[in-house]
N, C-alpha and C. Protein backbone atom coordinates (compact mmCIF):
# COMPACT_ATOMS: atom_id res chain seq x y z
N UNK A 1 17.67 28.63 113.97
CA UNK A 1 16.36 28.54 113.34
C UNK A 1 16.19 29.62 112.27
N UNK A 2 16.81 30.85 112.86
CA UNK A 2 16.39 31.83 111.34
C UNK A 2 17.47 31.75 110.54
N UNK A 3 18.96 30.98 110.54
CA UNK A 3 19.37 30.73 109.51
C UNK A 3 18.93 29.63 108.88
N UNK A 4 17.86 28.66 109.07
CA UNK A 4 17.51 27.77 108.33
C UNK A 4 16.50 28.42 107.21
N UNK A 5 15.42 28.91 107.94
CA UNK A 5 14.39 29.65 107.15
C UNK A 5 14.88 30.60 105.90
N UNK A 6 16.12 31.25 106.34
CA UNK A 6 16.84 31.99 105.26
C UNK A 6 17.87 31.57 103.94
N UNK A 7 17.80 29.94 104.46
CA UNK A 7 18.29 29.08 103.94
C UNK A 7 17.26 28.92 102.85
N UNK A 8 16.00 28.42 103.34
CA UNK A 8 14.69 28.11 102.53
C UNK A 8 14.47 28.86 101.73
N UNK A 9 14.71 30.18 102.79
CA UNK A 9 13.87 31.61 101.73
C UNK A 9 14.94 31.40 99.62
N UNK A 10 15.92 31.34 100.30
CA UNK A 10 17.53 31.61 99.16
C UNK A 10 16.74 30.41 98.31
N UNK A 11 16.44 29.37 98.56
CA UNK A 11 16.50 27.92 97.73
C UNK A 11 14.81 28.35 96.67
N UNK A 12 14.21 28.90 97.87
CA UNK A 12 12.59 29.47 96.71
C UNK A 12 13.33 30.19 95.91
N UNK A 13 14.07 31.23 96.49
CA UNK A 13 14.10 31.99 95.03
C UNK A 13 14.79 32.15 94.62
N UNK A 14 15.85 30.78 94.63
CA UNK A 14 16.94 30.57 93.72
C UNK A 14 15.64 29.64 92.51
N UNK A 15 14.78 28.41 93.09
CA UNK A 15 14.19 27.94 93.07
C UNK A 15 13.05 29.04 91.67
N UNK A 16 12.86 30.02 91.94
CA UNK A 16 11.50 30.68 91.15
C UNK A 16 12.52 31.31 90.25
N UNK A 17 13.88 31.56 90.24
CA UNK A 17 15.12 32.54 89.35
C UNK A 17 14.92 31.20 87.99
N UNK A 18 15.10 30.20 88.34
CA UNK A 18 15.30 28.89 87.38
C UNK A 18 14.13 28.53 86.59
N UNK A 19 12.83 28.61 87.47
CA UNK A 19 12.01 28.51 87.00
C UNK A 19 11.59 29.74 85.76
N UNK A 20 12.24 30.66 85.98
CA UNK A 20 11.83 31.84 84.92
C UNK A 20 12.57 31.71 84.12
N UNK A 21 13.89 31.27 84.46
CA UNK A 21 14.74 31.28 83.24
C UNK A 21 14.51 30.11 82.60
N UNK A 22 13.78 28.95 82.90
CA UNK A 22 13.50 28.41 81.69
C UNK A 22 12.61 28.43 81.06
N UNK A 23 11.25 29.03 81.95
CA UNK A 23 10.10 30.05 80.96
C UNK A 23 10.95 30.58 80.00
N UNK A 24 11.44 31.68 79.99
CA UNK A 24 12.48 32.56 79.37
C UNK A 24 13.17 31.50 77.78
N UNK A 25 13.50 30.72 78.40
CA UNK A 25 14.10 29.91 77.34
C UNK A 25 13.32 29.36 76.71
N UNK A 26 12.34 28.35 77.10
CA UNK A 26 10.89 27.86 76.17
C UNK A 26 10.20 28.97 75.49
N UNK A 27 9.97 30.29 75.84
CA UNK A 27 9.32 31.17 75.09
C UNK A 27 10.29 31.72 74.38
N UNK A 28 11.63 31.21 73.68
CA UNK A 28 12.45 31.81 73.19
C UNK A 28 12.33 30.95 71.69
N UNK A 29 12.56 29.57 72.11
CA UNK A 29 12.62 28.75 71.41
C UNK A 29 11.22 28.62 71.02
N UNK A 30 10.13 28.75 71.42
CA UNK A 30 8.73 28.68 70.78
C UNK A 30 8.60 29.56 69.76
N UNK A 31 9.42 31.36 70.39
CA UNK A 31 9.51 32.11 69.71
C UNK A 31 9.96 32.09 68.11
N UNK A 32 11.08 31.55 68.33
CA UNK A 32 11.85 31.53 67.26
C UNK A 32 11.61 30.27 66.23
N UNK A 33 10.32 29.19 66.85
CA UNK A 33 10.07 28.22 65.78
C UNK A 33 8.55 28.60 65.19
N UNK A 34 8.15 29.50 65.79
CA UNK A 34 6.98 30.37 65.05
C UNK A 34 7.88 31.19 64.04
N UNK A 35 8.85 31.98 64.12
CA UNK A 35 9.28 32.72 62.98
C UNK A 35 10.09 32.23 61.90
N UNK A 36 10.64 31.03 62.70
CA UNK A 36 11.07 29.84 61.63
C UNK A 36 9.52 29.54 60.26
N UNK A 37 8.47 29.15 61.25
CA UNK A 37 7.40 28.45 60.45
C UNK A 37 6.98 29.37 59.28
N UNK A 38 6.79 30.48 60.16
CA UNK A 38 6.48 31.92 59.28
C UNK A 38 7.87 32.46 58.05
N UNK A 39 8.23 32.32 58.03
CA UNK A 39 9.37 32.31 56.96
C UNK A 39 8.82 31.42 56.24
N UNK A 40 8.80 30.01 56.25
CA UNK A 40 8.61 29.18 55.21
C UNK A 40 7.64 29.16 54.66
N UNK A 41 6.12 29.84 55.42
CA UNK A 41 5.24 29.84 55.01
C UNK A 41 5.34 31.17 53.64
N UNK A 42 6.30 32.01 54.02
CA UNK A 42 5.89 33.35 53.28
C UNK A 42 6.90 32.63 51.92
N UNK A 43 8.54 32.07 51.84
CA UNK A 43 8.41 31.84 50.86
C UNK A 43 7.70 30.69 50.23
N UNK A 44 6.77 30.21 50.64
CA UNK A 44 5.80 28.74 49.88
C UNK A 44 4.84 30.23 49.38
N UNK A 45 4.43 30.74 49.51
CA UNK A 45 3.57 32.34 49.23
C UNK A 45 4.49 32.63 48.48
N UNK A 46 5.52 33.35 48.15
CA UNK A 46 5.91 33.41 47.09
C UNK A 46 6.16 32.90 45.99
N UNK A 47 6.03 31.93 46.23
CA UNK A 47 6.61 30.78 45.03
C UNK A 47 5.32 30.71 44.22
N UNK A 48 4.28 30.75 44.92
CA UNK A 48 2.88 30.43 43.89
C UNK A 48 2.19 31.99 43.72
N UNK A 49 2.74 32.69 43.75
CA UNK A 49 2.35 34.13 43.61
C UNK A 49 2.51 34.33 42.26
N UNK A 50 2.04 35.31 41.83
CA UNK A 50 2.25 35.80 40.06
C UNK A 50 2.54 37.03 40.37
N UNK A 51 4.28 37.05 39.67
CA UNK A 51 5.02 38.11 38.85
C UNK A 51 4.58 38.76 37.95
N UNK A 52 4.08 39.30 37.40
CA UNK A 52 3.83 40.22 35.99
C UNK A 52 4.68 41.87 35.62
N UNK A 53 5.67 41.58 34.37
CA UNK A 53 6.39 42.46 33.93
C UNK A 53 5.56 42.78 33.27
N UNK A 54 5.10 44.31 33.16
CA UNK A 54 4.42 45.22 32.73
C UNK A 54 5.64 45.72 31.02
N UNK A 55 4.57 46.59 30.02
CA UNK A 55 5.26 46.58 29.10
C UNK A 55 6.55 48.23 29.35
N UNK A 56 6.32 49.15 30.18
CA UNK A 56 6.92 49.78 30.80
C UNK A 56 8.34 49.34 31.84
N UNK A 57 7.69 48.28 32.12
CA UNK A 57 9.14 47.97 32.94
C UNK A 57 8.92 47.50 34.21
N UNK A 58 7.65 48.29 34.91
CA UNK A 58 7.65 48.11 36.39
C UNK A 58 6.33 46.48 36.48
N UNK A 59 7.06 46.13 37.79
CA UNK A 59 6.20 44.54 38.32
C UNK A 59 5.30 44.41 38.99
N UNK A 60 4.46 43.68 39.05
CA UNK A 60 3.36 43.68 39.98
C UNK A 60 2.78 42.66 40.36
N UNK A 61 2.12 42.04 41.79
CA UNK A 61 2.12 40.97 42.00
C UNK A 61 0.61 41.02 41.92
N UNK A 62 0.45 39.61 40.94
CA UNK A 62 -1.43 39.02 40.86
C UNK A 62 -1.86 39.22 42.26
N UNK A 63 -2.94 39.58 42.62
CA UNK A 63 -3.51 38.93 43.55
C UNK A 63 -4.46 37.50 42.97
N UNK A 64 -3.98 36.28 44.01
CA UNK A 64 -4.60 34.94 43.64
C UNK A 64 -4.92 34.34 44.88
N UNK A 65 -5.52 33.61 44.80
CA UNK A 65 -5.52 32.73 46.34
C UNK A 65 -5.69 31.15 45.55
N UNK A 66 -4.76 30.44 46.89
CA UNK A 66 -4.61 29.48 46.21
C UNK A 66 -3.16 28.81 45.87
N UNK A 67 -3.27 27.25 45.55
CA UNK A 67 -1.86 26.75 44.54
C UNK A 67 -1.56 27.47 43.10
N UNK A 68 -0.37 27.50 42.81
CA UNK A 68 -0.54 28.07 41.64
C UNK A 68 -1.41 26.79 40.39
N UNK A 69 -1.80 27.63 39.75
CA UNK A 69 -2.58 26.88 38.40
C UNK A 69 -1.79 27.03 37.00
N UNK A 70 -2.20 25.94 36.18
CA UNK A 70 -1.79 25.59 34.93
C UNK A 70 -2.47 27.46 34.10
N UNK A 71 -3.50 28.08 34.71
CA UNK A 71 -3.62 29.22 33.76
C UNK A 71 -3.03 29.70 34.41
N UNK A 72 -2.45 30.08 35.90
CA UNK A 72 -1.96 31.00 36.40
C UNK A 72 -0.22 31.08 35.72
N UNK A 73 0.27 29.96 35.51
CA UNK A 73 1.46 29.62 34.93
C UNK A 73 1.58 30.63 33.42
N UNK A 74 0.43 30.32 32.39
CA UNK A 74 0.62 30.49 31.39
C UNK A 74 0.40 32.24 31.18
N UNK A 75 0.05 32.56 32.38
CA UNK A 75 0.04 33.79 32.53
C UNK A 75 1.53 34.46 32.53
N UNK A 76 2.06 33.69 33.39
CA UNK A 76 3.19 34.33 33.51
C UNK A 76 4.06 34.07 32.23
N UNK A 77 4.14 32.99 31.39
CA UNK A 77 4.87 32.79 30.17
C UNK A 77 4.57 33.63 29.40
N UNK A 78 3.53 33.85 28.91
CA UNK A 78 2.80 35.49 28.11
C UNK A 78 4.06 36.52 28.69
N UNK A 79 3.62 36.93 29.66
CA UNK A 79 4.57 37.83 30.72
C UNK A 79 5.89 38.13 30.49
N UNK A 80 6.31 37.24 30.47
CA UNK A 80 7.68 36.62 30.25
C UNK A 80 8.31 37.18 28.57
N UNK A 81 7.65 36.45 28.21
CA UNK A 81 7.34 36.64 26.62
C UNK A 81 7.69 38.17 26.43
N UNK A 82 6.61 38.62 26.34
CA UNK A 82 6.70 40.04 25.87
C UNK A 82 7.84 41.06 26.98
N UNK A 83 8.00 40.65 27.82
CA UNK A 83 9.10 41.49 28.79
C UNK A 83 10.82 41.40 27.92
N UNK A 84 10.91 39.87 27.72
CA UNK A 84 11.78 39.91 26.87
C UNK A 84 11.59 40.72 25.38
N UNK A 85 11.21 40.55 24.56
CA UNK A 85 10.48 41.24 23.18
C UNK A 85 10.28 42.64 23.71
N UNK A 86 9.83 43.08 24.67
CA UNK A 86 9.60 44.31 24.56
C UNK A 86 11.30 45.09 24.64
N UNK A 87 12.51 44.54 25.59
CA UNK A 87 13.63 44.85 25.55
C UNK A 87 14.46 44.83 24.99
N UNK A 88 14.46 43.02 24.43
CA UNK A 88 15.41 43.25 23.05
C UNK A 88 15.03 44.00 21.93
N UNK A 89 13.83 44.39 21.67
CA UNK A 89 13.39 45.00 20.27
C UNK A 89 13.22 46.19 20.69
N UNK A 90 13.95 47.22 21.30
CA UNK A 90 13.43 48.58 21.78
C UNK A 90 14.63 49.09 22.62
N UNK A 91 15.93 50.01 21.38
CA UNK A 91 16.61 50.33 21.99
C UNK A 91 16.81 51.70 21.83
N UNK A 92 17.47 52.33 22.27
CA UNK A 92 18.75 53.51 21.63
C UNK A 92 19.55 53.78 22.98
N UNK A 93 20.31 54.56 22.62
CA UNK A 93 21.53 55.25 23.18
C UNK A 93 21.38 55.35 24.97
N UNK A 94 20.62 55.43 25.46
CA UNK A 94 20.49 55.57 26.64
C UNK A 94 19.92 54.30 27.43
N UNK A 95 19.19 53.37 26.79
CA UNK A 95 18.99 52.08 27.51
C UNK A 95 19.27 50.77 26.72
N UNK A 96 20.21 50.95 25.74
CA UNK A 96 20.99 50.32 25.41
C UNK A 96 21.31 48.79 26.18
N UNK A 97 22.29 49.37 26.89
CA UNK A 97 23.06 48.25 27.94
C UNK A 97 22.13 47.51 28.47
N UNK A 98 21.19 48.42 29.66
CA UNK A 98 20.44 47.95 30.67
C UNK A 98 19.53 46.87 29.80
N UNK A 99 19.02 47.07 28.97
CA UNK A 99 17.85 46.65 28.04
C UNK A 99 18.51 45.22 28.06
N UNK A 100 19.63 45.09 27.39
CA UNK A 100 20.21 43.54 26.55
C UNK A 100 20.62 43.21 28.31
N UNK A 101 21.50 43.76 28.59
CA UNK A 101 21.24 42.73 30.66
C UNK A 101 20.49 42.64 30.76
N UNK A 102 19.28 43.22 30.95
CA UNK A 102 17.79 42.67 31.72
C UNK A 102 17.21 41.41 30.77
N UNK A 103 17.43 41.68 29.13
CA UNK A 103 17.25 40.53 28.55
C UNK A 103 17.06 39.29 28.23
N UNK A 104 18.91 39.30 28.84
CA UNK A 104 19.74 38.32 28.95
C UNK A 104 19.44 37.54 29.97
N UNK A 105 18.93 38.21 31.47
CA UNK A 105 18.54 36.84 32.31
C UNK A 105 17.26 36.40 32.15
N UNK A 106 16.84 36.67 31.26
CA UNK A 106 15.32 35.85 30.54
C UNK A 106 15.41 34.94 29.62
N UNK A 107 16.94 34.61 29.15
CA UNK A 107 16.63 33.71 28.18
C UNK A 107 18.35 32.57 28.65
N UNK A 108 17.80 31.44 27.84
CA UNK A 108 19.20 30.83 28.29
C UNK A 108 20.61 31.14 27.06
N UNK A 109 21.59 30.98 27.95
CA UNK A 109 22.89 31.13 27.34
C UNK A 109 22.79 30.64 25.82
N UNK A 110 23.20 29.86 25.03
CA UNK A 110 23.32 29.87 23.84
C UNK A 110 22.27 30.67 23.26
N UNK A 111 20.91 30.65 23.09
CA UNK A 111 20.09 31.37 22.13
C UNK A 111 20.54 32.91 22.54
N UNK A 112 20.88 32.75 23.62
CA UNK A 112 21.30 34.45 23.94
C UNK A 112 22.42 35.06 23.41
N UNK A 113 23.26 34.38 23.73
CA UNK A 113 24.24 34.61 22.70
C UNK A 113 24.35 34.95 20.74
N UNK A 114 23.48 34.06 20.69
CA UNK A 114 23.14 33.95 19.20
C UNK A 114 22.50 34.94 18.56
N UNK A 115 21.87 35.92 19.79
CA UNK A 115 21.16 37.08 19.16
C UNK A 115 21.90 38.12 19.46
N UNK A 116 23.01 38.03 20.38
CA UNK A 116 23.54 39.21 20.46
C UNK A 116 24.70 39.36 19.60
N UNK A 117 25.05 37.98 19.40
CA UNK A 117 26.02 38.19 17.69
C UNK A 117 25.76 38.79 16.90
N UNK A 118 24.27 38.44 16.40
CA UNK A 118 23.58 38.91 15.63
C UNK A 118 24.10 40.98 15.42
N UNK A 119 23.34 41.15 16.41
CA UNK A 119 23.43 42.77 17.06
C UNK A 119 24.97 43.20 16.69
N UNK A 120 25.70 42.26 16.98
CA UNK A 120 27.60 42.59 16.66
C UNK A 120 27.71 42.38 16.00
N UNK A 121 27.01 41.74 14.91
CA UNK A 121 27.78 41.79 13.21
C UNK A 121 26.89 42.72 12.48
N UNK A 122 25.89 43.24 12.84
CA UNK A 122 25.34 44.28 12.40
C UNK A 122 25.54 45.73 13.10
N UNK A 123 26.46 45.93 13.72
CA UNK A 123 27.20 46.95 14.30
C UNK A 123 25.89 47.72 15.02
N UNK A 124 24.69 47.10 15.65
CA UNK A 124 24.08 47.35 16.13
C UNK A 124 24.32 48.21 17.16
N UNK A 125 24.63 48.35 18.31
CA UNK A 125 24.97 49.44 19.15
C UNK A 125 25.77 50.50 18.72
N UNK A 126 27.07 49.89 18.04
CA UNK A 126 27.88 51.57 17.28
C UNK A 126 26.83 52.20 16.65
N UNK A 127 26.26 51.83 15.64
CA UNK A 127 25.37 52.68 15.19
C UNK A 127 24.12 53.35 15.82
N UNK A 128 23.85 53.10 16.55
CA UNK A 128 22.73 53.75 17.83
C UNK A 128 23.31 54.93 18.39
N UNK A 129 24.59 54.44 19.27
CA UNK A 129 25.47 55.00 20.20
C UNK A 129 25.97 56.50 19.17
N UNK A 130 26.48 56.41 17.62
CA UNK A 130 26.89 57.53 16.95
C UNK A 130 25.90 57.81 16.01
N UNK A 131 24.99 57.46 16.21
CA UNK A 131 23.97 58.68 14.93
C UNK A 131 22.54 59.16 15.76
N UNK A 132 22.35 58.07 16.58
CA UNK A 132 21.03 58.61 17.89
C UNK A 132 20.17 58.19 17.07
N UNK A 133 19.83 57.38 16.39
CA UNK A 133 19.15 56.64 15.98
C UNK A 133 18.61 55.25 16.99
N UNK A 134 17.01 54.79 16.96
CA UNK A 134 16.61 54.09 17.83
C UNK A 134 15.79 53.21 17.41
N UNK A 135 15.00 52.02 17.50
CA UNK A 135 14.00 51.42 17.44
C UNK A 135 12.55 51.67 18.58
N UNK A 136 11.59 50.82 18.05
CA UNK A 136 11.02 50.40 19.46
C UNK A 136 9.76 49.50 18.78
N UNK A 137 9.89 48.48 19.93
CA UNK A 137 8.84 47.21 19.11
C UNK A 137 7.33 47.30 19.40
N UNK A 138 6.51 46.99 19.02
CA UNK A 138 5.51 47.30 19.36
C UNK A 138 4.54 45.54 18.84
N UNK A 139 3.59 44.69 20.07
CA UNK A 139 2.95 43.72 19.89
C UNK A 139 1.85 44.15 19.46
N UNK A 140 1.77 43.09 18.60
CA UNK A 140 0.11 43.04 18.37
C UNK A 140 -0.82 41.72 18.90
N UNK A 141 -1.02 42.09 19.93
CA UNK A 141 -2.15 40.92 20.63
C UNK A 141 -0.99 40.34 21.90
N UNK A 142 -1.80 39.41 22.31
CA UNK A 142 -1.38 38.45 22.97
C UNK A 142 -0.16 37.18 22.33
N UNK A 143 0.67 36.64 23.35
CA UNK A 143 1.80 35.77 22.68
C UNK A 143 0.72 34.52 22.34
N UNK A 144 1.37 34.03 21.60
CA UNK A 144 0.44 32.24 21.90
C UNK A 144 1.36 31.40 22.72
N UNK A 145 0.57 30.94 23.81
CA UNK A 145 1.51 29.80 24.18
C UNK A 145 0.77 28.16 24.56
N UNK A 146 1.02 26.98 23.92
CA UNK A 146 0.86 25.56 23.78
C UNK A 146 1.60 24.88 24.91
N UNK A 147 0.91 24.77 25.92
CA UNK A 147 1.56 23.11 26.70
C UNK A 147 1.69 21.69 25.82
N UNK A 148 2.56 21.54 25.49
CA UNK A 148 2.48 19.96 24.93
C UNK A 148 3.74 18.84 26.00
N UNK A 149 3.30 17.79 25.43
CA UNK A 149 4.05 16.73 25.69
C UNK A 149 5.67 17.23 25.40
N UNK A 150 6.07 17.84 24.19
CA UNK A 150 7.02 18.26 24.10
C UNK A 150 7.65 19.77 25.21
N UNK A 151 6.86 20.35 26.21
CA UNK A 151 7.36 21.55 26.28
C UNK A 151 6.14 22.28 26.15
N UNK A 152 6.70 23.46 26.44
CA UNK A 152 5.83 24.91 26.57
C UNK A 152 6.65 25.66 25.28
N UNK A 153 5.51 25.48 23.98
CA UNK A 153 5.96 26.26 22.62
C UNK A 153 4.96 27.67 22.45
N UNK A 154 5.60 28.17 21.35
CA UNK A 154 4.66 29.69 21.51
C UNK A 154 4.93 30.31 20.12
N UNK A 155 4.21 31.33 20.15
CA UNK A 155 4.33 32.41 19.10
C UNK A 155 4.36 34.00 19.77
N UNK A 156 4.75 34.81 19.50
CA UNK A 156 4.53 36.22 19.23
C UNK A 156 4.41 37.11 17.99
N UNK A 157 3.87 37.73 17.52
CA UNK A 157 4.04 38.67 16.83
C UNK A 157 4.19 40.16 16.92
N UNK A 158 4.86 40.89 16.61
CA UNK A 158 4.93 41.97 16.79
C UNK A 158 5.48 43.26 15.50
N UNK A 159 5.88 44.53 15.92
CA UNK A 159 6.34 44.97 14.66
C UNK A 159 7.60 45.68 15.00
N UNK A 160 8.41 46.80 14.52
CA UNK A 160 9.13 47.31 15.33
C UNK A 160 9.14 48.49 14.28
N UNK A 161 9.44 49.90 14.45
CA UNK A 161 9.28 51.14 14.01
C UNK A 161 10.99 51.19 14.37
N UNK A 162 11.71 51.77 13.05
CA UNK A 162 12.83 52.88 13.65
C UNK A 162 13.04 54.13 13.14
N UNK A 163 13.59 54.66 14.10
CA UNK A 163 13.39 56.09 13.86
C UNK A 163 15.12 56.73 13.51
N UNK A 164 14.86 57.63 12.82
CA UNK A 164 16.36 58.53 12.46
C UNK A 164 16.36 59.64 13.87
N UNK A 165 17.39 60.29 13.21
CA UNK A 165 18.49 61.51 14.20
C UNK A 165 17.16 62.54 14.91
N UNK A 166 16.06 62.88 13.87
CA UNK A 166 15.04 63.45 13.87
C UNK A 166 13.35 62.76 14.50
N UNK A 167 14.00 61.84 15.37
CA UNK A 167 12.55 61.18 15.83
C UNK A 167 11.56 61.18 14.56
N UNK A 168 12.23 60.26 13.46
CA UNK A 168 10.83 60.66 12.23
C UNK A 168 10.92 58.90 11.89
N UNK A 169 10.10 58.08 12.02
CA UNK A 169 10.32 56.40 11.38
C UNK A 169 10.52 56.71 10.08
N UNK A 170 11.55 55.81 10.18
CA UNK A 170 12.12 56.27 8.26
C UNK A 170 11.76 54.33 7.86
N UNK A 171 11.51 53.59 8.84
CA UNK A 171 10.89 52.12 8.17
C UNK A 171 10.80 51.70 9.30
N UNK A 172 9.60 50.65 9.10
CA UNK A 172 8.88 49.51 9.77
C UNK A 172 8.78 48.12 9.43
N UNK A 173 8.77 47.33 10.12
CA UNK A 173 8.94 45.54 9.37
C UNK A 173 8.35 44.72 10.59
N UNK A 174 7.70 43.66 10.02
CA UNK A 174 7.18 42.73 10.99
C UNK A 174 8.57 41.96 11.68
N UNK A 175 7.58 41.84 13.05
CA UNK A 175 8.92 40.81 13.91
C UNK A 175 7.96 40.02 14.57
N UNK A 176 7.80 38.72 14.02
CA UNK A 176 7.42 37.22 14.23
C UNK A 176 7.67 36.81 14.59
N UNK A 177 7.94 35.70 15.60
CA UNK A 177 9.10 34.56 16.33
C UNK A 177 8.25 33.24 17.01
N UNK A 178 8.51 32.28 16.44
CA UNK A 178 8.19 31.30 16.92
C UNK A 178 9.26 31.25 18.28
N UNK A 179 9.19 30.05 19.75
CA UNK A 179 10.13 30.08 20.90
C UNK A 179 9.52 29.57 21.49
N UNK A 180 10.46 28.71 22.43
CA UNK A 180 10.10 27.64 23.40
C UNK A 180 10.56 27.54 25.00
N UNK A 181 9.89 27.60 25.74
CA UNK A 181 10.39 27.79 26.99
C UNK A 181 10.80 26.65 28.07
N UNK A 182 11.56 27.17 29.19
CA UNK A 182 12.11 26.44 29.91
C UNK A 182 11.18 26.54 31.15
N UNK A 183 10.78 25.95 32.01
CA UNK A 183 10.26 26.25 33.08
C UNK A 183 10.83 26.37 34.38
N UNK A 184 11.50 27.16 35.28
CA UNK A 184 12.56 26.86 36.41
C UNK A 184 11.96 27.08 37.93
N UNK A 185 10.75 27.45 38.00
CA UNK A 185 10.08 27.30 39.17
C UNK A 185 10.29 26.31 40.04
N UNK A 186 10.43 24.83 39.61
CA UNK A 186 10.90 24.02 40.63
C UNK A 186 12.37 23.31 40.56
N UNK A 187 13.12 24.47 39.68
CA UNK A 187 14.29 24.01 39.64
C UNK A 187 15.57 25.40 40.32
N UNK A 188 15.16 26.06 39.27
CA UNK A 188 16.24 27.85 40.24
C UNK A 188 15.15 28.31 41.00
N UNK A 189 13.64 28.77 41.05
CA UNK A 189 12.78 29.27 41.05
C UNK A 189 13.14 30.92 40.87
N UNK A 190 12.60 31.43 41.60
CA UNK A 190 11.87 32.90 41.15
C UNK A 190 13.49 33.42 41.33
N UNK A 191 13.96 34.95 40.82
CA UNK A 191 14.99 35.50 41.37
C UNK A 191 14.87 37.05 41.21
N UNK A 192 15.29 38.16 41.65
CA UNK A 192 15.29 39.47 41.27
C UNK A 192 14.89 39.50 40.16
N UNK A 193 16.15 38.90 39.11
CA UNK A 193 16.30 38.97 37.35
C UNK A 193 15.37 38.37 36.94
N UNK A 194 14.75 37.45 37.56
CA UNK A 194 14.26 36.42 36.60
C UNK A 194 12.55 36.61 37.09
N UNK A 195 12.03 36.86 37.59
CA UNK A 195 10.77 37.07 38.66
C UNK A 195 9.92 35.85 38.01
N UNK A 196 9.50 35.55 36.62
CA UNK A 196 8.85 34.44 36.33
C UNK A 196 9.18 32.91 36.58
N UNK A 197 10.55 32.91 36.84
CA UNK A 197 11.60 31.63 36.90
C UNK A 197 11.25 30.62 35.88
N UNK A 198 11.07 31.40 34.52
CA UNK A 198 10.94 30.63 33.16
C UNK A 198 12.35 31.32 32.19
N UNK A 199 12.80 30.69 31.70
CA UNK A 199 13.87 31.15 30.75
C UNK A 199 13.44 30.29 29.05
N UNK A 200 13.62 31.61 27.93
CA UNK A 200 13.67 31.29 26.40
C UNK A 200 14.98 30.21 26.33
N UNK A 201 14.13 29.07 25.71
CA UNK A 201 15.19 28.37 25.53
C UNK A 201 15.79 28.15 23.85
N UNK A 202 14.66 28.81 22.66
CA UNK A 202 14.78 28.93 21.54
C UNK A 202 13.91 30.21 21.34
N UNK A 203 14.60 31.01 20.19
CA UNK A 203 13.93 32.15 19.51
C UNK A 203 14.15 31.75 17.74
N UNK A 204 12.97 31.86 17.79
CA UNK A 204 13.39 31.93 15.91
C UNK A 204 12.65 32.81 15.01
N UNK A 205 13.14 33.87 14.40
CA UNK A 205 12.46 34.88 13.82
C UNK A 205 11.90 34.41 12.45
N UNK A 206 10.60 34.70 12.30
CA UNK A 206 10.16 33.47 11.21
C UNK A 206 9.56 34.42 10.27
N UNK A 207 9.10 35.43 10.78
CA UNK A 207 8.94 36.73 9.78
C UNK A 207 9.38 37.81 10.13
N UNK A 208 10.41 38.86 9.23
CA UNK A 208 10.93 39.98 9.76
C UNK A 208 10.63 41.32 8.43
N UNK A 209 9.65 40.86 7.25
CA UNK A 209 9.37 41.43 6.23
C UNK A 209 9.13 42.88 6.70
N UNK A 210 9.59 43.83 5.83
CA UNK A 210 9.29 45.37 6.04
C UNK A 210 7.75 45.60 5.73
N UNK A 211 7.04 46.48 6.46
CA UNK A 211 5.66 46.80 6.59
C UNK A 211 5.69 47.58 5.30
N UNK A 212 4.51 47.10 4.36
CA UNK A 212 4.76 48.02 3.14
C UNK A 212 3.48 49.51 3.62
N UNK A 213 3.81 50.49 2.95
CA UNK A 213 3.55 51.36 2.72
C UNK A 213 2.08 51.65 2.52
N UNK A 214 0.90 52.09 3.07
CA UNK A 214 -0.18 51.87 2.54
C UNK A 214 -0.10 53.57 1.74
């Protein structure tokens, strides 16, 4: 008789061991499809969040609530805009490199290329790199940018100052550019390099006249 009961006793709490361990397991798997959910929720939150490249360099995220919007978008193309323009047009000797990489993943391959030829047949970096000579661009206003049927087209204007061996501007000239963008939010979306997930898909400098003299 008391090996039966001890029999019983073993089977409860083999009986309550099973029962916990599959508590144990359901709160594992509940666990882990809450942090599943929560992941996806945070990047769907990122994706409609606003990037903004500051003209300094450093990023900052909009606060918005909400889907992203057709102004919230064009916010970021502005953004975009001048982050590029502010890098390619603003170099010397020490941010040189970094400047045209950070550039470069803002705009797509051929037009990118096409401007950095540019820069190599005008011995653009040798001459920075050996006389310490520099630029730096400077906007005036806001970019324009047009949603059309065709695309997301735009304008900027801006100017650019360079300076000799002596930090002294020895000339100034307008820098104009009509350019048209790519939109990649629902195609690469956002990335380190890219934080707007828009890439220049045309640049065209449409006025580059020297600032005359008042």
């Amino acid at each position: 008789m008391t090996e039966f009961k001890e029999l019983i006793t073993y089977r409860d709490a083999f009986k309550t061991v099973r029962i916990l361990a599959l508590t144990v397991i359901v709160l594992c798997i509940g666990l882990t499809g809450f942090i599943y959910h929560q992941s996806l929720e945070k990047e769907k939150q990122m994706l409609n969040n606003i990037w903004i490249k500051t003209q300094d360099g450093s990023m900052f995220e909009a606060e918005r609530v909400g889907v992203l919007t057709k102004e919230d978008r064009v916010i970021e193309y502005k953004h975009h805009v001048k982050w590029f323009y502010n890098m390619w047009y603003t170099l010397n000797k020490d941010n040189q490199e970094s400047n045209i990489n950070a550039a470069l993943n803002l705009i797509e391959k051929k037009p990118g290329e096409e401007l950095l030829d540019y820069y190599m047949s005008q011995n653009v970096f040798q001459k920075i790199s050996q006389t310490g000579r520099s630029f730096i661009s400077k906007l005036n206003g806001e970019p324009e940018i047009h949603i059309t049927t065709n695309g997301v087209i735009g304008k900027i204007y801006g100017t650019i100052d360079f300076y000799d061996e002596q930090r002294q501007i020895y000339r100034k000239q307008h820098l104009d550019v009509e350019f048209t963008l790519n939109d990649l939010i629902g195609i690469q979306g956002r990335t380190d390099t890219n934080p707007h997930a828009v890439k220049i898909a045309s640049w065209n400098v449409i006025n580059d006249k020297e600032v005359k003299k008042q």
